[in-house]
Protein backbone atom coordinates (compact mmCIF):
# COMPACT_ATOMS: atom_id res chain seq x y z
CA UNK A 1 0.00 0.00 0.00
CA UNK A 2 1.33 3.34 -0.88
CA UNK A 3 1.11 6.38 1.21
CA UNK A 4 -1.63 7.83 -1.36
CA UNK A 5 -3.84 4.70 -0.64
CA UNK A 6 -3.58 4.81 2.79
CA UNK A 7 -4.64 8.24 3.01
CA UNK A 8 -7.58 7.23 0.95
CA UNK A 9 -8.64 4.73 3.25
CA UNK A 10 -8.37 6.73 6.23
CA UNK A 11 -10.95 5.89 9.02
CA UNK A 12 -11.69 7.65 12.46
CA UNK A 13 -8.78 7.16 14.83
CA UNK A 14 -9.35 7.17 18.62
CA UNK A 15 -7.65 10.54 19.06
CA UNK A 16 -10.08 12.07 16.95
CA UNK A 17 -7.68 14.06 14.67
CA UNK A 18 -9.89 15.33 12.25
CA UNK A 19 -11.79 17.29 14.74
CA UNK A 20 -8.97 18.05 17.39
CA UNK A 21 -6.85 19.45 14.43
CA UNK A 22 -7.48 22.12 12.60
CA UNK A 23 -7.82 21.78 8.80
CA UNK A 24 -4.34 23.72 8.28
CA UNK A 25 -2.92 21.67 10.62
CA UNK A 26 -3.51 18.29 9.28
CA UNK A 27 -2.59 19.18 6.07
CA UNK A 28 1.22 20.43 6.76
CA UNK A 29 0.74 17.10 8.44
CA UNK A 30 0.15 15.15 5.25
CA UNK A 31 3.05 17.39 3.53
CA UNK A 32 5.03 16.03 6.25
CA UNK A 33 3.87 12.66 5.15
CA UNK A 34 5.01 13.04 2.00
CA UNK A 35 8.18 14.70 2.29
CA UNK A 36 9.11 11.75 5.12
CA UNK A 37 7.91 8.62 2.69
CA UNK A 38 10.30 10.17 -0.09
CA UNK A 39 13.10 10.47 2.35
CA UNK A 40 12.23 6.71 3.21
CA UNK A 41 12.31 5.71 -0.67
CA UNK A 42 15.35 7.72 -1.55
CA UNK A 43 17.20 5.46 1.36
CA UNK A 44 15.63 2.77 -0.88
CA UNK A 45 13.27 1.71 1.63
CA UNK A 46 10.05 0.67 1.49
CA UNK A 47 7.38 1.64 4.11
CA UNK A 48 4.72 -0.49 4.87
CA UNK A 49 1.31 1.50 4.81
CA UNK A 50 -0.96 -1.64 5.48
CA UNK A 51 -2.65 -0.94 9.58
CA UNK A 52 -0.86 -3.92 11.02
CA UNK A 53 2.42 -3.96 9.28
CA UNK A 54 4.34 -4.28 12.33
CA UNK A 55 3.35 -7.80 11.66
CA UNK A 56 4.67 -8.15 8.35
CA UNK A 57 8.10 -6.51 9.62
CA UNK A 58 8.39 -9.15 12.97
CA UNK A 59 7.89 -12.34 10.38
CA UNK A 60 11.35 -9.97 8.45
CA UNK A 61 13.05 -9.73 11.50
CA UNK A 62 13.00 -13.45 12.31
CA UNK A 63 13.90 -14.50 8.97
CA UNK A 64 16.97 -11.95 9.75
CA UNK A 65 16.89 -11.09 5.95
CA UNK A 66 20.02 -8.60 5.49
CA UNK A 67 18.40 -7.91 1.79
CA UNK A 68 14.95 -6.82 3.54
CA UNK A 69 13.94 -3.23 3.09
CA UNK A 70 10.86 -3.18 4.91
CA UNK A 71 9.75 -0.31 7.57
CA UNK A 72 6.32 -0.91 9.53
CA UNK A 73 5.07 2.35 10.08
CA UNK A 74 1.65 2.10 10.75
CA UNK A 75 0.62 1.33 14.06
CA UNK A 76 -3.59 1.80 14.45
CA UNK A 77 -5.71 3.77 12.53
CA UNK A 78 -4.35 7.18 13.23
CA UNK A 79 -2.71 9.16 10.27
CA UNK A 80 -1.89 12.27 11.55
CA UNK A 81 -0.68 11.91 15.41
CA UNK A 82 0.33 8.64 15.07
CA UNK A 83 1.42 7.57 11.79
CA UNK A 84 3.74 10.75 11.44
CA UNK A 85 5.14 10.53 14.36
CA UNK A 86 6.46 6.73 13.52
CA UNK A 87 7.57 8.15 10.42
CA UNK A 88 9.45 10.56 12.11
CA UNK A 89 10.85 8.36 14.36
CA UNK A 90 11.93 5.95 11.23
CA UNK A 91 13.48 8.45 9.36
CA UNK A 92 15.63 8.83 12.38
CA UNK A 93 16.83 5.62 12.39
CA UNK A 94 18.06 6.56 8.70
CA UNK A 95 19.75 9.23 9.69
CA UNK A 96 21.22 7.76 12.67
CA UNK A 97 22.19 4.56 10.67
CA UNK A 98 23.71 2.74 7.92
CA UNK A 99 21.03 3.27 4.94
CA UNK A 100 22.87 0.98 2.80
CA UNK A 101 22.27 -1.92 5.47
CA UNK A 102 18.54 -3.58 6.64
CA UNK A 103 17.00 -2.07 9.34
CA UNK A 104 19.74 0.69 9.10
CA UNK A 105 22.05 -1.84 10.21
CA UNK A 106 20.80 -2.78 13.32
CA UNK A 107 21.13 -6.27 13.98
CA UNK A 108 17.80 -7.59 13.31
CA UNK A 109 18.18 -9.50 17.41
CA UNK A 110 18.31 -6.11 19.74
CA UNK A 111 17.63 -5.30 21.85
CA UNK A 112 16.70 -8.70 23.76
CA UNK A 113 19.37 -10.64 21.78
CA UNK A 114 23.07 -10.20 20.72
CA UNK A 115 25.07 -11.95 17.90
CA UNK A 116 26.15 -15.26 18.98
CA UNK A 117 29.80 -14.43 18.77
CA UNK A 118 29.31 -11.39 20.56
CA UNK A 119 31.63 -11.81 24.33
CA UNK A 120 29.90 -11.60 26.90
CA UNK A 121 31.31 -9.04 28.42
CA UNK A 122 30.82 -6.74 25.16
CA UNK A 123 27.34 -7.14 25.93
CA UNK A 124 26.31 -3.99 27.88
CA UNK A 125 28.37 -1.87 25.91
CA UNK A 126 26.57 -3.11 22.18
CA UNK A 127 22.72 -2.40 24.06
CA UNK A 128 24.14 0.76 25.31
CA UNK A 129 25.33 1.83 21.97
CA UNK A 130 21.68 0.71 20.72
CA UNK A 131 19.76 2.31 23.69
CA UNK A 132 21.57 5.53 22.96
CA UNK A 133 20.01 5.68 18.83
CA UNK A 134 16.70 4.49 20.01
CA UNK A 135 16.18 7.47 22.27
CA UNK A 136 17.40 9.82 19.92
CA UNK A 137 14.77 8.19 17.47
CA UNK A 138 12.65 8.31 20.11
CA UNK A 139 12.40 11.92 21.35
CA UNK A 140 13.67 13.04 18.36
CA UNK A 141 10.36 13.07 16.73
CA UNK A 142 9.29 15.77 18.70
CA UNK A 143 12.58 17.69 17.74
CA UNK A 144 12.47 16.82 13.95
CA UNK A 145 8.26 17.52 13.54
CA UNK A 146 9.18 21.12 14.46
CA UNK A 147 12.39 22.12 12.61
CA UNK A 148 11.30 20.76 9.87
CA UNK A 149 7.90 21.25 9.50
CA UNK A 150 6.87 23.81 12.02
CA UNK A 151 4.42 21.24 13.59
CA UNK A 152 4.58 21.60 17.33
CA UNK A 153 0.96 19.98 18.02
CA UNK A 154 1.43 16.37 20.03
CA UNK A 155 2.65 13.29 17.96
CA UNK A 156 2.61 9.95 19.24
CA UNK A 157 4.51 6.85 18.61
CA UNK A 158 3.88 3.41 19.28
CA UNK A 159 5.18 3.21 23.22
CA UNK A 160 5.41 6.16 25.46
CA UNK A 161 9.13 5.23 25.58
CA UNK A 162 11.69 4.30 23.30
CA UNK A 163 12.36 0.02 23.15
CA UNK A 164 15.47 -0.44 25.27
CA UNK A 165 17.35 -3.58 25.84
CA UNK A 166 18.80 -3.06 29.77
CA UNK A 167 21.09 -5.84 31.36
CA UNK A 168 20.47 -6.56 34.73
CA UNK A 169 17.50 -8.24 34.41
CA UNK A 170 15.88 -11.80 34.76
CA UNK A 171 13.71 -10.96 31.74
CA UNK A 172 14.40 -13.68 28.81
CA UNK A 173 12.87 -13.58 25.12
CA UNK A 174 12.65 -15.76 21.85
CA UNK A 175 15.19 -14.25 19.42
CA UNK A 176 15.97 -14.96 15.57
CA UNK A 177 18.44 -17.12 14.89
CA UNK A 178 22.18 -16.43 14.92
CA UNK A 179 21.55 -14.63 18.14
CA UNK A 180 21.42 -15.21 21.65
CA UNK A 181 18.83 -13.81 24.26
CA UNK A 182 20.31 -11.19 26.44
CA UNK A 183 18.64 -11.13 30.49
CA UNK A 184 17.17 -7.96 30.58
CA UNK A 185 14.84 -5.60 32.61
CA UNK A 186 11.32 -5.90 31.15
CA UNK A 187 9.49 -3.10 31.34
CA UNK A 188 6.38 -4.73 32.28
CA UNK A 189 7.72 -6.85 34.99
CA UNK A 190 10.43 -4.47 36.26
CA UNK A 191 8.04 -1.22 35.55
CA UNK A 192 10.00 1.09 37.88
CA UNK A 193 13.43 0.02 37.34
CA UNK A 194 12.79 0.40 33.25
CA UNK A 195 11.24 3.36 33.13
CA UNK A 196 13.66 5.10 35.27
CA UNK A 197 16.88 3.97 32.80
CA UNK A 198 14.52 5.02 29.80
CA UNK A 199 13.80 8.59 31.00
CA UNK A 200 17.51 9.07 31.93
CA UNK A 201 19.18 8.20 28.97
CA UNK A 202 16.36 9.97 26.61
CA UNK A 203 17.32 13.32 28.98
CA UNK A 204 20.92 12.21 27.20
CA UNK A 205 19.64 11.81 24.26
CA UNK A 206 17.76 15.35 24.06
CA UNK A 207 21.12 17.15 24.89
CA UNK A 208 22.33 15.45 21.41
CA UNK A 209 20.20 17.86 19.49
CA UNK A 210 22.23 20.86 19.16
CA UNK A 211 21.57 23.16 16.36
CA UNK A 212 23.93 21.83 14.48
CA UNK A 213 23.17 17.86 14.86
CA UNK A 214 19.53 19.24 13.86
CA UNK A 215 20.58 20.94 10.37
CA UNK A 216 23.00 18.13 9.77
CA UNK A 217 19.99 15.91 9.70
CA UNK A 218 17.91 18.51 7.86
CA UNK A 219 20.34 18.21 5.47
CA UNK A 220 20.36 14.55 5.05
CA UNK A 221 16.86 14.17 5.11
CA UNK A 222 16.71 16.53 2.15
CA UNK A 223 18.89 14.92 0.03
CA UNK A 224 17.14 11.65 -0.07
CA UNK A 225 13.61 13.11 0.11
CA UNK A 226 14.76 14.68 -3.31
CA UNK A 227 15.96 11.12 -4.55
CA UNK A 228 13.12 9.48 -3.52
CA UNK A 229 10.65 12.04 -5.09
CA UNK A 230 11.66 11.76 -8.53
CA UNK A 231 11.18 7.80 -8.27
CA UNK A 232 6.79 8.56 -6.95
CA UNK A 233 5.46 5.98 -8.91
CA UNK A 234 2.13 7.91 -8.79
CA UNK A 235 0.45 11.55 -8.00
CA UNK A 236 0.19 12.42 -4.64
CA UNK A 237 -2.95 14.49 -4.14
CA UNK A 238 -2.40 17.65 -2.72
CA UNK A 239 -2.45 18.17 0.95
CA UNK A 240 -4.74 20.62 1.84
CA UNK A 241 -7.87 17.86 -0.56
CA UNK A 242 -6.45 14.74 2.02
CA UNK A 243 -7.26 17.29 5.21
CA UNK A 244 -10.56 17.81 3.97
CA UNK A 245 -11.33 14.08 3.44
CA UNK A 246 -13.40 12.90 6.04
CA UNK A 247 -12.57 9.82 7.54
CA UNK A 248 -14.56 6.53 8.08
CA UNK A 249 -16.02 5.08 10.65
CA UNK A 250 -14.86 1.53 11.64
CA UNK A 251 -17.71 -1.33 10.91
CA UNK A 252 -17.94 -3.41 13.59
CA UNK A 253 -16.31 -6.55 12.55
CA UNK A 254 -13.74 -4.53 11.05
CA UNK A 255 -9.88 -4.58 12.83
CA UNK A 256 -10.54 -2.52 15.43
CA UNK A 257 -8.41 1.09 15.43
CA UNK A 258 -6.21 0.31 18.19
CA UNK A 259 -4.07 -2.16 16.29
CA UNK A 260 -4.75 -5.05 18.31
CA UNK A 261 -5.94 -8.41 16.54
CA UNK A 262 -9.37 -8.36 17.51
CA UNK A 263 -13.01 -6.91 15.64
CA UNK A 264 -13.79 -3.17 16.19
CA UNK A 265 -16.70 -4.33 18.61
CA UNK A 266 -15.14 -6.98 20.51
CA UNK A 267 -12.45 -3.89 21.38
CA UNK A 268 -12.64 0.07 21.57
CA UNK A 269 -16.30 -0.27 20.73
CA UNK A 270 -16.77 -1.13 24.40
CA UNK A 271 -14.05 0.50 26.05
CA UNK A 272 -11.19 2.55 23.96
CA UNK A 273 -7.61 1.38 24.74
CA UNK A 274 -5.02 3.77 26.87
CA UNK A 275 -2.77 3.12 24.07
CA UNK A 276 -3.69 6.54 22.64
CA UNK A 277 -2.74 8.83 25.41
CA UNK A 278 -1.17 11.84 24.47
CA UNK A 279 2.81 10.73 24.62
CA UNK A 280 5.26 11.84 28.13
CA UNK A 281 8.24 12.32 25.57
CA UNK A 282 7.95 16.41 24.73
């Protein structure tokens, strides 16, 4: 699905952006969009539109593919909060990365899991070097949606904290092959503990974003959002028509909004998920 369809088969989203943003609003928002998937495309990437394509990317990351180009960025129904903020937070990654690489060269394992032939006591310092581009992806967003596009209402991602893989832990998960699982604090199990390591080293990872770091990336961004504009393999309706769309409501045995794998009224028919609470990173 290209970022044109999914536009066009926008439905209502739990945090109600069509009526809680103004029209002028949501369309720098889909200009945003735009600009963003071309960057994505120019890093010859391919973003995945479809609502649950976070799927499609964990059946990639098992596979451990190094030829993969796949980035979920859809997460729910929401295409304004939600969707550009994981764009945003993508695009970092890019930045931050190795473009020419899968998953910007991230081993496809972190951060639960290591490389087999990793030492063990290399361990802690190949998560930390992870941690430390996650929560520059993470509250970069924030940083990013206004420099570059002057957007300074609330996005969201898909966690209220970047995805950190901590040592210290008793926490154990499956990992892809080639890799070994890492015992780490869970941030469900060890709430307190995680959260307090996230929100430190994303404090870090705000300092990073000196006026400088933030044109360098400006810069890079540009460059492939040219490359990957002149490759649009169709129109791309202009922004201001998308903000006047009006979404669709959900039918009830539709996926519900939320994103999990249950029917629309089985889920946030009855009661509406927390998931979409307005995000703790700005």
């Amino acid at each position: 699905m290209s970022i044109v369809r999914a536009l066009e088969l926008q439905r209502s989203c739990l945090c109600d952006c069509h009526r809680t943003l103004p029209e002028s609003e949501r369309a720098r928002g889909v200009a945003a969009l735009y600009d963003l998937d071309d960057a994505l495309r120019g890093w010859d990437y391919k973003p995945i539109y479809e609502r649950h394509g976070d799927a499609l990317w964990r059946e990639a990351q098992q596979e451990g593919d190094p030829s993969y180009r796949g980035v979920a960025v859809r997460f729910g129904e929401c295409v304004y909060r939600r969707l550009l903020g994981s764009m945003l937070h993508e695009t970092l990654h890019a930045c931050l990365g190795d473009v020419t690489k899968a998953n910007y060269g991230i081993p496809f394992g972190l951060p639960y899991g290591v490389p087999q032939d990793t030492a063990a006591a290399d361990e802690e310092a190949l998560l930390d070097l992870h941690n430390f581009g996650e929560a520059r992806a993470f509250v970069g967003v924030w940083v990013l949606g206004r420099a570059l596009f002057g957007i300074d209402w609330d996005l969201r991602t898909a966690r209220d904290v970047g995805t950190y893989g901590f040592t210290g832990g008793n926490a154990l998960v499956a990992v892809p092959r080639g890799y070994r699982p890492v015992a780490h604090i869970d941030r469900t199990h060890h709430t307190t503990r995680y959260y307090a390591r996230a929100h430190k080293i994303e404090e870090q990872a705000r300092a990073w974003f000196t006026d400088a770091n933030v044109e360098s990336l400006r810069t890079r961004i540009d460059e492939s959002r040219r490359r990957g504009q002149q490759t649009r393999g169709e129109r791309y309706r202009d922004p201001a028509a998308v903000a006047r769309q009006l979404p669709t409501k959900p039918g009830r045995n539709e996926p519900c909004v939320c994103g999990r794998p249950r029917k629309y009224k089985q889920c946030c028919a009855v009661a509406p998920t927390a998931a979409f609470e307005p995000s703790l990173a700005r």
